[in-house]
Protein backbone atom coordinates (compact mmCIF):
# COMPACT_ATOMS: atom_id res chain seq x y z
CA UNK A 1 21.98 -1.28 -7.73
CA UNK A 2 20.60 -1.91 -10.88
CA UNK A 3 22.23 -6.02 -10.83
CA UNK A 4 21.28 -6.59 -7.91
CA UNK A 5 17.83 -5.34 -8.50
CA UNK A 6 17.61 -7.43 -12.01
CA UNK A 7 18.73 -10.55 -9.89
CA UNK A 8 15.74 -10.04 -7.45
CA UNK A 9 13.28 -9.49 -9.80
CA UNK A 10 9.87 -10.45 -8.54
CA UNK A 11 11.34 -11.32 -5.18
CA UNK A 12 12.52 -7.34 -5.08
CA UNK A 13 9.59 -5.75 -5.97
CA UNK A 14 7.30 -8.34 -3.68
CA UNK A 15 9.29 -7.13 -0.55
CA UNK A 16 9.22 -3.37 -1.85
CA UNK A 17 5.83 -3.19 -2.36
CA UNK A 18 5.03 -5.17 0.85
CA UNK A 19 7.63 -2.81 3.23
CA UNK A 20 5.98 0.36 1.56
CA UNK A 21 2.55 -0.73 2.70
CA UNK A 22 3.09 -1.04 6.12
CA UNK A 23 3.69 1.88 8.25
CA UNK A 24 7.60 1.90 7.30
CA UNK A 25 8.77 5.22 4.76
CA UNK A 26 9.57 3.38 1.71
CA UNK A 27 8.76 3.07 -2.11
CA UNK A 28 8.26 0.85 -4.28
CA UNK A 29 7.74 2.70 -7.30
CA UNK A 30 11.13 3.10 -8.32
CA UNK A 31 11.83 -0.48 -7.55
CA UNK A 32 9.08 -1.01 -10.30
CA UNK A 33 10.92 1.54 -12.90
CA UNK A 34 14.04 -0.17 -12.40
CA UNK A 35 12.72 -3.35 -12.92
CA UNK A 36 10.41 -2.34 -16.33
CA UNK A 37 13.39 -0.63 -17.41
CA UNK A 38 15.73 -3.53 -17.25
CA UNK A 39 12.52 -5.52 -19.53
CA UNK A 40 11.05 -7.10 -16.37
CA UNK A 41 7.76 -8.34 -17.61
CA UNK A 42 5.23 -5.34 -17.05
CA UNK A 43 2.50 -7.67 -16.10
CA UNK A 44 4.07 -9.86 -14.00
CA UNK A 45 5.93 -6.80 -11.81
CA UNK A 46 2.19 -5.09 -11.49
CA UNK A 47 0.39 -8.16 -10.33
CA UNK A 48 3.50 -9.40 -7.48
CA UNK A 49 3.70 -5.12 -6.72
CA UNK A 50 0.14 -5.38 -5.96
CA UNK A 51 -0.31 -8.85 -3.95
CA UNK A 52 2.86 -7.58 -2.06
CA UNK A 53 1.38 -3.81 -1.20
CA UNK A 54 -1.90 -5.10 -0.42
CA UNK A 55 -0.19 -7.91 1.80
CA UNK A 56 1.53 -5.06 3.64
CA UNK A 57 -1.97 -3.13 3.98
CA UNK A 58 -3.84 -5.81 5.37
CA UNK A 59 -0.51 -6.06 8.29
CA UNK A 60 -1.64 -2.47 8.83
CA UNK A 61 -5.70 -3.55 8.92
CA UNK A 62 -5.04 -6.04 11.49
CA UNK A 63 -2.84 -3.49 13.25
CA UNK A 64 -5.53 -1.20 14.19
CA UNK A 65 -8.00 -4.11 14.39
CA UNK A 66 -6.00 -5.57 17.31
CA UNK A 67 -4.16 -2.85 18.68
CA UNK A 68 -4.33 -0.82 21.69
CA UNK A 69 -6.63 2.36 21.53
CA UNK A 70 -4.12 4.32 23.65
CA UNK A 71 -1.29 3.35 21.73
CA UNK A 72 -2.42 4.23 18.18
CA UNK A 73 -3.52 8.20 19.56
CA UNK A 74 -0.32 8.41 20.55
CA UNK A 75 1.01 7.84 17.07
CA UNK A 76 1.74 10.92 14.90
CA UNK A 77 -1.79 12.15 15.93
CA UNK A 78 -2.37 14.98 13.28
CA UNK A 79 -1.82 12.27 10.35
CA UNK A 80 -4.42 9.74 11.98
CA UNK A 81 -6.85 12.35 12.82
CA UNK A 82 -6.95 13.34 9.20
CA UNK A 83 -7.33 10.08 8.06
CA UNK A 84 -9.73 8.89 10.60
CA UNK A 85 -11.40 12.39 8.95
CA UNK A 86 -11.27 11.65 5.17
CA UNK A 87 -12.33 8.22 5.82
CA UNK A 88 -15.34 9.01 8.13
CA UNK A 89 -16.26 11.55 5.58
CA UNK A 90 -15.72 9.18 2.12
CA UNK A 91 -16.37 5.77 4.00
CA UNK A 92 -15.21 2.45 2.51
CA UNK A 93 -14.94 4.26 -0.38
CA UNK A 94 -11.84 6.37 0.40
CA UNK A 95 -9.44 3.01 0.77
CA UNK A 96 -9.40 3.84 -3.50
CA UNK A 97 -6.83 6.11 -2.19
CA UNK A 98 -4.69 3.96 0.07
CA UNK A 99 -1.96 4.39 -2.51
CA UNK A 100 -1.50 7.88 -1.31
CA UNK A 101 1.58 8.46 -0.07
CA UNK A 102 1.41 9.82 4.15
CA UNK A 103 -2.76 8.97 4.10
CA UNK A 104 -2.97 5.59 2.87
CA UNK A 105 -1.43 4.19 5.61
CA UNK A 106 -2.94 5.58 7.94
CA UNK A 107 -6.06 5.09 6.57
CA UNK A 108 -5.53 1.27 6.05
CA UNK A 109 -4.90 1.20 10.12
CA UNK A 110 -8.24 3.60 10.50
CA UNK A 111 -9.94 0.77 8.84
CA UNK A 112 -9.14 -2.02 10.95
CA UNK A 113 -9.74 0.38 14.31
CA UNK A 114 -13.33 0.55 12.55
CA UNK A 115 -13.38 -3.29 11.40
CA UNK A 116 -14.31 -2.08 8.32
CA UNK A 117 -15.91 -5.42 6.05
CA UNK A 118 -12.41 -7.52 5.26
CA UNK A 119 -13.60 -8.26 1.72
CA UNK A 120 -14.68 -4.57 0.99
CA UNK A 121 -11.25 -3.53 2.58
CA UNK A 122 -9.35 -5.71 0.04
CA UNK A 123 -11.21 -5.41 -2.89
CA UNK A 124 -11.33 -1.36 -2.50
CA UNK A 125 -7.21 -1.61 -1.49
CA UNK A 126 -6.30 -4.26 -4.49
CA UNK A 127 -8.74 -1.77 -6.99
CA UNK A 128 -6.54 1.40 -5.97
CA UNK A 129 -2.82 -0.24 -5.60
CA UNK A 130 -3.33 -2.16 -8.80
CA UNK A 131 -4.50 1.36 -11.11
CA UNK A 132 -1.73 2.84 -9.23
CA UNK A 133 1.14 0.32 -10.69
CA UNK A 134 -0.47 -0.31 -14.23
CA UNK A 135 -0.87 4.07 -14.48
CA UNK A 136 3.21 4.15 -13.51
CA UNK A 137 4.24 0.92 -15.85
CA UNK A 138 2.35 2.99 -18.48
CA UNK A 139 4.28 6.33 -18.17
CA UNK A 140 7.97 4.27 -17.50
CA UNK A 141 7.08 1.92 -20.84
């Protein structure tokens, strides 16, 4: 795996990062160790990680902005309704966490449902994701 991973590089950790946004169970992180560990540039991995995770957050924004009210309740209710809780109670401010593994998601789709302001949404998201990868190249390097 670890070739093939070397090989991919940026391209790898781009579609990692991406998948792992969206509402698909994946990581990304040890696509990211794999890649620092091989002597992928640290700075280059943390800025494509982040454009790619954010990219997959904002499929999961317009998700809920678009999307059918029925069809989201319907959707493993007890995570939503905690999100929908933690982000009522933190606001805008909560999408800091969106890097969360099981909440962030969610609470990326919460804030398109409540068309929260797009530029807050991916300034907030990009702040969070981005401590997130520089906090794990810092502990792998």
């Amino acid at each position: 795996m670890e070739n093939t991973l070397l090989d991919i590089g940026l391209t790898g950790i781009f579609l990692s990062a991406f998948l792992s946004a969206t509402l698909l169970p994946m990581g990304s992180e040890v696509v990211l160790a794999s890649l620092l560990l091989q002597g992928g540039s640290p700075v280059m991995l943390v800025v494509v990680a982040t454009l790619g995770n954010v990219l997959g957050s904002l499929v999961n924004y317009a998700m809920g902005y678009w999307a059918n009210q029925g069809w989201l309740k319907r959707q493993k209710p007890d995570v939503m309704v905690r999100a929908e809780q933690r982000f009522r109670r933190y606001g805008r401010w909560s999408l800091l966490l969106a890097w969360v593994p099981i909440i962030g998601d969610p609470l990326t789709l919460i804030a398109g449902i409540l068309r929260v302001n797009l530029l807050w949404f991916v300034g907030l998201v990009t702040l969070g994701k981005a401590l997130r990868y520089i906090v794990l190249s810092l502990m792998v390097l």
